[in-house]
PDB file of N, CA and C in Angstrom:
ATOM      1  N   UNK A   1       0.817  -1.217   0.000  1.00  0.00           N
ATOM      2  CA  UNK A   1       0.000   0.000   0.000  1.00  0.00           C
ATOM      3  C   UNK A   1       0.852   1.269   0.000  1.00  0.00           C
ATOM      4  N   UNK A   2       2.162   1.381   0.491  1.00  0.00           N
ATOM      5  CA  UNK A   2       3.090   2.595   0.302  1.00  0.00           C
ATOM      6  C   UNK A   2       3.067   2.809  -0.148  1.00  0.00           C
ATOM      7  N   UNK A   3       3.780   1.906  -1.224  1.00  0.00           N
ATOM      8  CA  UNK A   3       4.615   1.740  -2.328  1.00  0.00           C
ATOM      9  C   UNK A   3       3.774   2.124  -3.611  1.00  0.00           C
ATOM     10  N   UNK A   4       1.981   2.103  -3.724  1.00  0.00           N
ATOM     11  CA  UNK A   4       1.186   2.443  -4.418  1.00  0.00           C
ATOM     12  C   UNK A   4       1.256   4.090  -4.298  1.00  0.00           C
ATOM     13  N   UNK A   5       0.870   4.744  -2.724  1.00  0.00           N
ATOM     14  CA  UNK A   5       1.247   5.606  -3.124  1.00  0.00           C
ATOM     15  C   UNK A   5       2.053   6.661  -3.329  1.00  0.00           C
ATOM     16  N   UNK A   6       2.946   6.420  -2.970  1.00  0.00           N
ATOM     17  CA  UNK A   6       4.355   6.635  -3.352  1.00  0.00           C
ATOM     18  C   UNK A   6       4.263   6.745  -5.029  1.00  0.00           C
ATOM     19  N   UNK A   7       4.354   5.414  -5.274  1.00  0.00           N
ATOM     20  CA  UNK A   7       3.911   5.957  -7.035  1.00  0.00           C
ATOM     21  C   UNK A   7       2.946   6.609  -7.620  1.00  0.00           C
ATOM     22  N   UNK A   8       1.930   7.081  -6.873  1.00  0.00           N
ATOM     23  CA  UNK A   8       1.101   8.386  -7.372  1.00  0.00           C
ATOM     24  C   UNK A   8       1.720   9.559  -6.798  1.00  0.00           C
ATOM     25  N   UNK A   9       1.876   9.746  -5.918  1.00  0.00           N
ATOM     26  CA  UNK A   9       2.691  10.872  -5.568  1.00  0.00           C
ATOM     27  C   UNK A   9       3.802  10.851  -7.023  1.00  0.00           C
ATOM     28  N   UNK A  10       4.758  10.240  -7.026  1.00  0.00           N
ATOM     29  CA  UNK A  10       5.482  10.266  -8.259  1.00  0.00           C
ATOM     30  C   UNK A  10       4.841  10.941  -9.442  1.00  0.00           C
ATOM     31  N   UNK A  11       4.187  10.184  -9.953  1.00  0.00           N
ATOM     32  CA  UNK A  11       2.947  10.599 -11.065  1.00  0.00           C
ATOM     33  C   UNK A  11       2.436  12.006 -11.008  1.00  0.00           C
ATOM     34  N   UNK A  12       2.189  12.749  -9.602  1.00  0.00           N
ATOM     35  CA  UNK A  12       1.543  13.886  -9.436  1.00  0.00           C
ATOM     36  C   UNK A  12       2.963  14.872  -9.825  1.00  0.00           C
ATOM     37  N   UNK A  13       3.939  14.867  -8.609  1.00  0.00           N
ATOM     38  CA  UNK A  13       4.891  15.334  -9.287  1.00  0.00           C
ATOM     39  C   UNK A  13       5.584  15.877 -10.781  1.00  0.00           C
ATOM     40  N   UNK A  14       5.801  14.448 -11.106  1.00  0.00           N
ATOM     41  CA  UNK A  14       5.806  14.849 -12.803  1.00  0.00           C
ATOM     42  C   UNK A  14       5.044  15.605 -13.757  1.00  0.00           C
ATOM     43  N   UNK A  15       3.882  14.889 -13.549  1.00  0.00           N
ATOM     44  CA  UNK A  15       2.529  15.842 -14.234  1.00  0.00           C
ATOM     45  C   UNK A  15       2.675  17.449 -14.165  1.00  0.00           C
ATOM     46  N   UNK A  16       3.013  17.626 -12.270  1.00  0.00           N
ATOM     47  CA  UNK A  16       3.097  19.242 -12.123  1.00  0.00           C
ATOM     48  C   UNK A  16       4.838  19.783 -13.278  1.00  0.00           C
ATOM     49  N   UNK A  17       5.654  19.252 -12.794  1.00  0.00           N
ATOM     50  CA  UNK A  17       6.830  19.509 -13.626  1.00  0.00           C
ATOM     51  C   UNK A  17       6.674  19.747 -14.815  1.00  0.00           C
ATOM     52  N   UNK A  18       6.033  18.761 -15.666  1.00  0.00           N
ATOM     53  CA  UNK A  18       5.780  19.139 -16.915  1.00  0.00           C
ATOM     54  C   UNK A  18       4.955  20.272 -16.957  1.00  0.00           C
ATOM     55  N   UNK A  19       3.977  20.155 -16.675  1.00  0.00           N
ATOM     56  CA  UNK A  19       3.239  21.213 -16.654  1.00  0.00           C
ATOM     57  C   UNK A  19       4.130  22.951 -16.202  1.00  0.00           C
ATOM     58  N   UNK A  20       4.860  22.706 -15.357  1.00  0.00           N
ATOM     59  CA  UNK A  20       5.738  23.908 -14.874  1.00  0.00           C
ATOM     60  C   UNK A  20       6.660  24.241 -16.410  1.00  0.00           C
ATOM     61  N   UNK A  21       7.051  23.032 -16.777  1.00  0.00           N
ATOM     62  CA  UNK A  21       7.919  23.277 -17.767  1.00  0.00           C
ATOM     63  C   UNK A  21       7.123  23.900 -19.240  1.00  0.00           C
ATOM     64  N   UNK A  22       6.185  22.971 -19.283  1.00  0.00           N
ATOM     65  CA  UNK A  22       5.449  23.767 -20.650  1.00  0.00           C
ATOM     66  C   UNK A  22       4.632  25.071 -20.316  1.00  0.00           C
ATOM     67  N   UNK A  23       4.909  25.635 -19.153  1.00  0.00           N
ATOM     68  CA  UNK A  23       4.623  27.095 -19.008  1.00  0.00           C
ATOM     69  C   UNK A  23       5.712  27.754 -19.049  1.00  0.00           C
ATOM     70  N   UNK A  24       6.956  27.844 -18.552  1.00  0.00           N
ATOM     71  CA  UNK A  24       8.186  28.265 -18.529  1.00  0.00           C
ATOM     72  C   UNK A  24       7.935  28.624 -20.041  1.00  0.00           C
ATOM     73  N   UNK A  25       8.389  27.512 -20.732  1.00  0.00           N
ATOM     74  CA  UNK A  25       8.970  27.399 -22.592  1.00  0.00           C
ATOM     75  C   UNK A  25       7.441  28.798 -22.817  1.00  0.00           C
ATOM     76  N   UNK A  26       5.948  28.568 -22.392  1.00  0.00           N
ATOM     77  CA  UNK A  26       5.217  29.606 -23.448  1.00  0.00           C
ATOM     78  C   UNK A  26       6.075  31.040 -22.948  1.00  0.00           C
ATOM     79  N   UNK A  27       5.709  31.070 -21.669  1.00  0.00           N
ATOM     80  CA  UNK A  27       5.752  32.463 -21.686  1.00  0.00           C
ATOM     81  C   UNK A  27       7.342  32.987 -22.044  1.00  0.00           C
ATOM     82  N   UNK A  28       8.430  31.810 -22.138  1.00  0.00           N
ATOM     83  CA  UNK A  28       9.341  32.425 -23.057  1.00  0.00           C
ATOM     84  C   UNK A  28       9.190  32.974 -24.796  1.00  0.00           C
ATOM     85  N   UNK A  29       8.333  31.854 -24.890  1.00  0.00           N
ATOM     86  CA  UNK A  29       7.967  32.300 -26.479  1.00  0.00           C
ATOM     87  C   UNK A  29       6.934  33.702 -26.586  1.00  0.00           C
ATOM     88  N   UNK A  30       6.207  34.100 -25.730  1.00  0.00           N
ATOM     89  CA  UNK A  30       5.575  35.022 -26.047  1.00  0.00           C
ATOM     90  C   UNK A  30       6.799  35.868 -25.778  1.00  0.00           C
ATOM     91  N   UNK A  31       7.637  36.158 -24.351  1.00  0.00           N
ATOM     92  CA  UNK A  31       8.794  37.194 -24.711  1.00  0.00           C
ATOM     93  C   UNK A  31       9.140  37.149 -25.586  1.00  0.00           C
ATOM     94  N   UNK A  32       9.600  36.285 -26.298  1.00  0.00           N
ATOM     95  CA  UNK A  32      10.472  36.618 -27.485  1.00  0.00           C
ATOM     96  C   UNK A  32       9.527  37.016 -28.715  1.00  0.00           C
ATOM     97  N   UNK A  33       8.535  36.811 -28.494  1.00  0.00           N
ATOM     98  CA  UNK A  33       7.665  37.571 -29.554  1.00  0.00           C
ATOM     99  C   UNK A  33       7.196  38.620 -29.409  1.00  0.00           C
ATOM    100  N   UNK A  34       7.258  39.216 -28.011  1.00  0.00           N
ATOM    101  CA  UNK A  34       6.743  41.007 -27.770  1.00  0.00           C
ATOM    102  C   UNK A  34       7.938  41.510 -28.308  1.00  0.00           C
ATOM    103  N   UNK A  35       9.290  41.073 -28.132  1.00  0.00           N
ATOM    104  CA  UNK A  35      10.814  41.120 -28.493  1.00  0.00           C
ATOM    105  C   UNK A  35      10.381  41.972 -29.915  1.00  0.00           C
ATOM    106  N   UNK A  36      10.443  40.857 -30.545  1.00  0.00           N
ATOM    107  CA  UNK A  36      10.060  40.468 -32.370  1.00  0.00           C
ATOM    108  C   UNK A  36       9.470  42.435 -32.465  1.00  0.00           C
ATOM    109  N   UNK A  37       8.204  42.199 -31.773  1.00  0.00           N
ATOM    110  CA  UNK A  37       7.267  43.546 -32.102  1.00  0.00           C
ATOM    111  C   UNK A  37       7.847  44.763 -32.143  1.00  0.00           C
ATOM    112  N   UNK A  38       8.358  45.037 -31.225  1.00  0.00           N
ATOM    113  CA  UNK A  38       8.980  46.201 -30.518  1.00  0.00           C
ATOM    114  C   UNK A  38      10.617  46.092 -30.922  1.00  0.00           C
TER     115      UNK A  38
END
């Protein structure tokens, strides 16, 4: 039963990471596109 959730915890983790990460990368791309404008 730990060890189950232990591996959702894992799972949650990651999910958030990615998620952290594919926000990082947009709002770099929109900087670099107000960049572009201006």
């Amino acid at each position: 039963m730990p060890v189950f959730i232990l591996l959702i915890i894992e799972k949650i983790l990651l999910f958030h990471s990615i998620v952290i990460n594919s926000s990082i990368i947009l709002i770099y791309i929109i900087y670099v596109l107000i960049q572009q404008l201006y």
